[in-house]
Each structure stands twice: as C-alpha cells, then as structure tokens.
N, C-alpha and C. Protein backbone atom coordinates (compact mmCIF):
# COMPACT_ATOMS: atom_id res chain seq x y z
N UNK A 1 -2.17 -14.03 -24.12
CA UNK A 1 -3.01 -14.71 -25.10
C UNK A 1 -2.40 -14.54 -26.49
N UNK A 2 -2.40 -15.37 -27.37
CA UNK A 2 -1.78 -15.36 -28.59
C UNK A 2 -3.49 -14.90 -29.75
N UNK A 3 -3.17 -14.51 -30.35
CA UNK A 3 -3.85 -14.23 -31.71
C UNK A 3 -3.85 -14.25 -33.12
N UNK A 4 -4.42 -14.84 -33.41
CA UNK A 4 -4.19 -14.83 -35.31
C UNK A 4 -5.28 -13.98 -35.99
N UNK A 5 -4.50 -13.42 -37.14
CA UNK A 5 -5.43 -13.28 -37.89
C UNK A 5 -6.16 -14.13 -38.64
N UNK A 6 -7.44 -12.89 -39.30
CA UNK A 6 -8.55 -13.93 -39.85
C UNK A 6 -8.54 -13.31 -41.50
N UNK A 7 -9.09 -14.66 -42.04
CA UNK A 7 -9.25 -14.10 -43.65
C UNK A 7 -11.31 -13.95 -43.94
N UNK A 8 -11.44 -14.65 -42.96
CA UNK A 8 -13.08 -14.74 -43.32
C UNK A 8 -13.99 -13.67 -43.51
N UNK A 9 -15.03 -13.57 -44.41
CA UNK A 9 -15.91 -12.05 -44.39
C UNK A 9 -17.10 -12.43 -44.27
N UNK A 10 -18.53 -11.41 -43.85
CA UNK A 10 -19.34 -12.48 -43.50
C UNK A 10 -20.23 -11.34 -44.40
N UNK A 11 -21.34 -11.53 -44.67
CA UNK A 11 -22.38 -10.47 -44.90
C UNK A 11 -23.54 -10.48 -43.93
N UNK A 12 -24.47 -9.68 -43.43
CA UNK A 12 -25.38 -10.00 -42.04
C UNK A 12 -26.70 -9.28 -43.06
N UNK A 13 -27.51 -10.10 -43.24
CA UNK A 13 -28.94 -9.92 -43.68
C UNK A 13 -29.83 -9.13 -42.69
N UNK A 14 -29.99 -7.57 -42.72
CA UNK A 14 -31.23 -6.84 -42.02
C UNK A 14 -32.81 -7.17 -41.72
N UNK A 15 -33.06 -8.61 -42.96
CA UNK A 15 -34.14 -8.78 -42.99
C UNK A 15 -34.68 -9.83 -42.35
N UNK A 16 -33.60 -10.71 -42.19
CA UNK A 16 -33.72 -12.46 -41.99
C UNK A 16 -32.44 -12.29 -40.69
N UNK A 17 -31.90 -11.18 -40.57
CA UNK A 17 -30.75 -11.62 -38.95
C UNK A 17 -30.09 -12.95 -39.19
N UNK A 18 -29.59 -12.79 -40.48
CA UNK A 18 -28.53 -14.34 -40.49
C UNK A 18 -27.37 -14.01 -41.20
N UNK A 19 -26.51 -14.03 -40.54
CA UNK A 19 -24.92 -14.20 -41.05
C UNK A 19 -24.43 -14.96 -42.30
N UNK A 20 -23.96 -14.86 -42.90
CA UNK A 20 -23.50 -15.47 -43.85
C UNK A 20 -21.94 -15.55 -44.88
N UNK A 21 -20.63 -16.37 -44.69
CA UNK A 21 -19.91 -16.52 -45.44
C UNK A 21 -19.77 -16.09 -46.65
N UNK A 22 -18.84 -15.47 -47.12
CA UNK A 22 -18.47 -15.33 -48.31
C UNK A 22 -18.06 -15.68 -48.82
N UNK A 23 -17.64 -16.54 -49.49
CA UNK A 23 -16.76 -17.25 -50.72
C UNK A 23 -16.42 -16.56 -51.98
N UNK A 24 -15.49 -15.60 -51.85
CA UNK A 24 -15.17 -15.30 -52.85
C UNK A 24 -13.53 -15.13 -53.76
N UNK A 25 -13.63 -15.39 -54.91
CA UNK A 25 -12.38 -15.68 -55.70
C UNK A 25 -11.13 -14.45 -55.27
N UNK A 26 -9.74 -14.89 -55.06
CA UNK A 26 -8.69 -13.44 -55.20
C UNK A 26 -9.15 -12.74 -53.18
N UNK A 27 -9.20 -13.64 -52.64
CA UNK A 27 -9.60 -13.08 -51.11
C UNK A 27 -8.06 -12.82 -51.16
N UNK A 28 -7.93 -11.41 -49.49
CA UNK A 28 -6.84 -11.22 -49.50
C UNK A 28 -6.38 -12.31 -48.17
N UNK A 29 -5.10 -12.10 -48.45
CA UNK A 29 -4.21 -12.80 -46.83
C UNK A 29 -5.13 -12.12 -45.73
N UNK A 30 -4.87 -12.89 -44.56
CA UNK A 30 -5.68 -12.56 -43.45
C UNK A 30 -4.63 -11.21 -42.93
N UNK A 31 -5.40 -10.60 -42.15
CA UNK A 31 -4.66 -9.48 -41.65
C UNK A 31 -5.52 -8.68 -40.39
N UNK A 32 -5.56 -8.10 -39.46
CA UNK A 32 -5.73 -7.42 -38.92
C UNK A 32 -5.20 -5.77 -38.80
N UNK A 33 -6.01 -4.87 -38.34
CA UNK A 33 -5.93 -3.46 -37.95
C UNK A 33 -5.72 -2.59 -39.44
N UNK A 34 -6.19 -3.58 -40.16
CA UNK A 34 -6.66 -3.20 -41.45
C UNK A 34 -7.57 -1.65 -41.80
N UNK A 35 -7.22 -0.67 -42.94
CA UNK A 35 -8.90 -0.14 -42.87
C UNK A 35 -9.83 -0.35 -44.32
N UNK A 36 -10.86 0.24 -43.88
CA UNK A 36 -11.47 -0.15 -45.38
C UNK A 36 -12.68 0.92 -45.04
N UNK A 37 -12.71 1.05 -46.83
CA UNK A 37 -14.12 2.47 -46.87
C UNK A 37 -14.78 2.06 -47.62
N UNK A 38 -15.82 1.95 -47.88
CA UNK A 38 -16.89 1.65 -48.77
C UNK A 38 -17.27 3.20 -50.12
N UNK A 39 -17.01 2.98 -51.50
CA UNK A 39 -17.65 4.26 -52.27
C UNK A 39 -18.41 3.23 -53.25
N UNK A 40 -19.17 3.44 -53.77
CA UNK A 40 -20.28 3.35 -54.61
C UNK A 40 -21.02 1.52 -54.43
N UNK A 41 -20.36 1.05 -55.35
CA UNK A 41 -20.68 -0.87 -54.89
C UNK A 41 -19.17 -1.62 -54.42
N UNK A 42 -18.13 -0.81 -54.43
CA UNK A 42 -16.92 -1.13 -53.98
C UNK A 42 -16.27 -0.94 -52.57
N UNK A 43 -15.51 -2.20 -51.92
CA UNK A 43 -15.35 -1.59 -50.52
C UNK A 43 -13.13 -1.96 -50.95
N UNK A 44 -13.10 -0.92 -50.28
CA UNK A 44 -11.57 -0.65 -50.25
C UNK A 44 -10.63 -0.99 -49.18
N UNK A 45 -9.83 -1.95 -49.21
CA UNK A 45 -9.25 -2.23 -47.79
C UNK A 45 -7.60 -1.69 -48.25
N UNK A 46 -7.35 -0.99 -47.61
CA UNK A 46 -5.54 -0.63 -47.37
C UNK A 46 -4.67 -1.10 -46.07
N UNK A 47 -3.92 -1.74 -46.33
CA UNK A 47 -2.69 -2.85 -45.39
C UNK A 47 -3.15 -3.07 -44.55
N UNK A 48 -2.45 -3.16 -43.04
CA UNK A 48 -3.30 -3.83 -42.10
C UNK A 48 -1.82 -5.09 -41.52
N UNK A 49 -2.00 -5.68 -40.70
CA UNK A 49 -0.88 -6.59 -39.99
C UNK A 49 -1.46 -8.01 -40.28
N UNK A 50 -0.33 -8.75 -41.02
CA UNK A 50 -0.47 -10.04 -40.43
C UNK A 50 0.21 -10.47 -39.64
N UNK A 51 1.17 -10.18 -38.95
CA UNK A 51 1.58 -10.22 -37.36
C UNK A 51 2.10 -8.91 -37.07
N UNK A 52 3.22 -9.37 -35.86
CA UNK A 52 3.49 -8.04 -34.74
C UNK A 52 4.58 -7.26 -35.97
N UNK A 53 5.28 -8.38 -37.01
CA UNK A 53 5.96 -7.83 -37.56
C UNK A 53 6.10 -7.77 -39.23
N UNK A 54 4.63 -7.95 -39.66
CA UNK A 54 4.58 -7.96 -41.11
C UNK A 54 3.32 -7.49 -41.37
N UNK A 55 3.78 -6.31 -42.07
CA UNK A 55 2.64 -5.45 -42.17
C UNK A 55 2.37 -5.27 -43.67
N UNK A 56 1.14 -4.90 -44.52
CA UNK A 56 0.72 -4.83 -45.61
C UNK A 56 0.93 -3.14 -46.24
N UNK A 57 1.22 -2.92 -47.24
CA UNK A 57 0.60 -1.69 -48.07
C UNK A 57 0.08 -1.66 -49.20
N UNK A 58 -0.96 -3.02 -49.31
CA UNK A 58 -1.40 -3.25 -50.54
C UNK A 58 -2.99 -2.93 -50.90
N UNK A 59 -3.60 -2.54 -51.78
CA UNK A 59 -4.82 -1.58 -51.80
C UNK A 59 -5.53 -2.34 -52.72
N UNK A 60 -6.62 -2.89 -52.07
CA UNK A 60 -7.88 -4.24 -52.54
C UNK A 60 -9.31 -3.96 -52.44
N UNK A 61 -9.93 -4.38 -53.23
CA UNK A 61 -10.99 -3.93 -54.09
C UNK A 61 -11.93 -5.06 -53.55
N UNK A 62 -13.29 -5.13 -53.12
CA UNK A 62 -14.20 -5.98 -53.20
C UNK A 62 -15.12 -5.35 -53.45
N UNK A 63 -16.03 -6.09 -54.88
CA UNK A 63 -16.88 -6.11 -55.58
C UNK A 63 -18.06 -6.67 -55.08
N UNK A 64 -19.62 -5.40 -54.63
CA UNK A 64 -20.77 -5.88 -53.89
C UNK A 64 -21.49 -6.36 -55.21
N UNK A 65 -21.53 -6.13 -56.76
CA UNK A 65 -22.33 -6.68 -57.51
C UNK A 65 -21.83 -7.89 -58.19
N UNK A 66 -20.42 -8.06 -57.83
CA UNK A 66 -20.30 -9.37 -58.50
C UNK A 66 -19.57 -10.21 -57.40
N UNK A 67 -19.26 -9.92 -56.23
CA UNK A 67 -18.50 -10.92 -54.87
C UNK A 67 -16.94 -10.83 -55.48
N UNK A 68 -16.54 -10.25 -55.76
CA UNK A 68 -14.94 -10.82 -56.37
C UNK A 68 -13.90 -9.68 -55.91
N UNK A 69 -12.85 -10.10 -55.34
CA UNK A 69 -11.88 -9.64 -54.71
C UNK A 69 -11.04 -9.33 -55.93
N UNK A 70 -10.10 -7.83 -55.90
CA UNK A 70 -8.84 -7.29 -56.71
C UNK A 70 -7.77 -6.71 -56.69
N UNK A 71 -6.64 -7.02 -56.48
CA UNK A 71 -5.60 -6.08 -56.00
C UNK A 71 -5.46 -4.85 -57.29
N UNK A 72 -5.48 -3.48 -56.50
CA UNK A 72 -5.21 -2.48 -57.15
C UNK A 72 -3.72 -2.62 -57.42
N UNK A 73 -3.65 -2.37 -58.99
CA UNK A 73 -1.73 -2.33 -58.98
C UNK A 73 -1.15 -0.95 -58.85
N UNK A 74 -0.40 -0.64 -58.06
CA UNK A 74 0.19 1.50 -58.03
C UNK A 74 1.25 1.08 -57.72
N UNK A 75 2.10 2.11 -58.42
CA UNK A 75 3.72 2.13 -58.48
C UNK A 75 3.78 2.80 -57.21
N UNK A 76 3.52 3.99 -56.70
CA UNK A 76 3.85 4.39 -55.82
C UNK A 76 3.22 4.45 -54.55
N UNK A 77 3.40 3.86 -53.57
CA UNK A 77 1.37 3.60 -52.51
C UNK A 77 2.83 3.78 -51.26
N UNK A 78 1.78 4.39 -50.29
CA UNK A 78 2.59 4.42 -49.08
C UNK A 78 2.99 3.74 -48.24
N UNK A 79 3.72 3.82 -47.16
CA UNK A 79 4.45 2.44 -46.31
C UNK A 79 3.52 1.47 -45.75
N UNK A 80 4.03 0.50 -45.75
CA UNK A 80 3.72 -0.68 -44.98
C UNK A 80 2.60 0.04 -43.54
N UNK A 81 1.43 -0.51 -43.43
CA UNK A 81 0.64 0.07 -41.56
C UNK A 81 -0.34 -0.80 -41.47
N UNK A 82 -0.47 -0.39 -40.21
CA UNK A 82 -2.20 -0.88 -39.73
C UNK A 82 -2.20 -0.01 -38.89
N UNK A 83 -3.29 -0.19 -38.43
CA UNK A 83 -3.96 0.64 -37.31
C UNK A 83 -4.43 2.09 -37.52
N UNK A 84 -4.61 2.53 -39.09
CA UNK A 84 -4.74 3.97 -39.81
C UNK A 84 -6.22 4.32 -40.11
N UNK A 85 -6.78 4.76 -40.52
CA UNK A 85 -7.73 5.17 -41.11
C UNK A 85 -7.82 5.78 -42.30
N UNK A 86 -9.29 4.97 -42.80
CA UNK A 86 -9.49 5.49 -44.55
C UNK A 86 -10.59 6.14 -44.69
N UNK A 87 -10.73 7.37 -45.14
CA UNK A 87 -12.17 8.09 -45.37
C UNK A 87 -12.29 8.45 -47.02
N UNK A 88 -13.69 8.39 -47.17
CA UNK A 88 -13.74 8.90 -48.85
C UNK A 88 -14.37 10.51 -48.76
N UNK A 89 -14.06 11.23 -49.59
CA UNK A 89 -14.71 12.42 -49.89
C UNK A 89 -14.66 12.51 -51.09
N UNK A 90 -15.64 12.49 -52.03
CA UNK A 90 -16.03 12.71 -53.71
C UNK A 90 -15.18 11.70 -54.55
N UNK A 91 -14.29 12.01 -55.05
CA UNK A 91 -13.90 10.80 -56.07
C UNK A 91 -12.36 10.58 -54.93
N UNK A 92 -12.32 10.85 -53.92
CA UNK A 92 -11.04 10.47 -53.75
C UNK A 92 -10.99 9.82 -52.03
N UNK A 93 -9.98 9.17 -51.72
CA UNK A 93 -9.93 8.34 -50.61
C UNK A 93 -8.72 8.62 -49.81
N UNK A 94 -8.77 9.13 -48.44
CA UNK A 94 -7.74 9.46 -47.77
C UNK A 94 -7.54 8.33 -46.84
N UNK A 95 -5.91 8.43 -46.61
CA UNK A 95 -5.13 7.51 -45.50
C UNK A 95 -4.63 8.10 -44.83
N UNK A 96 -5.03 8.24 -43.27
CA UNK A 96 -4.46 9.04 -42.23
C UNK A 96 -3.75 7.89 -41.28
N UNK A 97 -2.29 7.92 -41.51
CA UNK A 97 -1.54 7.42 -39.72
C UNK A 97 -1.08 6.14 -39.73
N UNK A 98 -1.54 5.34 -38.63
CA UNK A 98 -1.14 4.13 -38.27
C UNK A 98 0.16 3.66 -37.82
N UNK A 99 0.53 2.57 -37.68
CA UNK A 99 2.15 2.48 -36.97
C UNK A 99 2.44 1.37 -37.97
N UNK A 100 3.91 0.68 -37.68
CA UNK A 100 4.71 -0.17 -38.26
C UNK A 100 5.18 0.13 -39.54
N UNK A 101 6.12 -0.52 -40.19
CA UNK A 101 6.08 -0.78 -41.51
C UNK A 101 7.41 0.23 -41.40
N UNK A 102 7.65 0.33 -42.26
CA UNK A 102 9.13 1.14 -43.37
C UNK A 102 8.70 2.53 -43.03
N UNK A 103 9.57 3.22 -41.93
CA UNK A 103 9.37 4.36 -41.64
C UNK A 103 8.08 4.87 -40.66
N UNK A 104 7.51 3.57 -40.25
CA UNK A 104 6.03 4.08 -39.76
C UNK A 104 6.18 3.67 -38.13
C-alpha cells in the first residue's frame, strides 16, 4: 500500500462531538511520525517524515488563542527524525530518539 502524508488539523468539540478543520495561516508541510507537546496555549511539533527519505528538523509553534502557525528560528536544533518523542517538564521540552535523517 502506498501512503502520503497529510497537512490537515482538525479540532473535535467535547460538547457538540463535531470535528472541525482548521484553516490556519503559515501551516506546516505535511509530514508524518512527527511529535508534538502541548505547554501553556501553544502546541509544539518537532520534524517528522515527509517520505521514506526526507525527513524534517524544524520546530513549529501553533497558536490555541489566535489559530496561527510559526516556525521557531535556532541556529543549532538537532538532526533531521521522526518517529521520536517530545515531553515538557517546567519551562523546558525534551527530544528523545527516532530514526532517519543526518546521523540518525
């Protein structure tokens, strides 16, 4: 079976059980095996695959009070992955693992 990635995000209403599209400005490229952590009204996504052989290490910002997508700019951010995990503890956000990419 072949697969693509997806760029779409949805939000799911607890109250009303209805799905709903996002439309928002600065979305990233589609990607899979992506991770992402949620801290305060911000959710954090770090790289992730858009295919078997192009992988991301770029660190993006979506905004729950205003809908708007941001690439974080850092000189130094780690290799290219997917398939890793992101956890927050107090002001700071860890990246454990994953495969592919430059050295990975």
């Amino acid at each position: 079976a072949k697969y693509t990635a997806l760029d779409d995000f949805y939000v799911f209403d607890l109250e009303t059980l209805i799905w709903t599209k996002i439309e928002a400005p600065n979305a990233p490229d589609a990607r899979y095996y992506h991770a992402g952590v949620v801290v305060g009204d911000k959710l954090y996504i770090f790289g992730g695959a858009k295919t078997n052989e192009v992988y991301h290490n770029d660190l993006l910002t979506f905004d729950f009070g205003t809908y708007t997508w941001e690439t974080i700019k850092i000189d130094d951010t780690p290799t290219s992955r997917a398939g890793h995990l992101l956890f927050h503890i107090g002001k700071k956000i860890y990246l454990y693992g994953g495969f592919g990419g430059e050295g990975g």
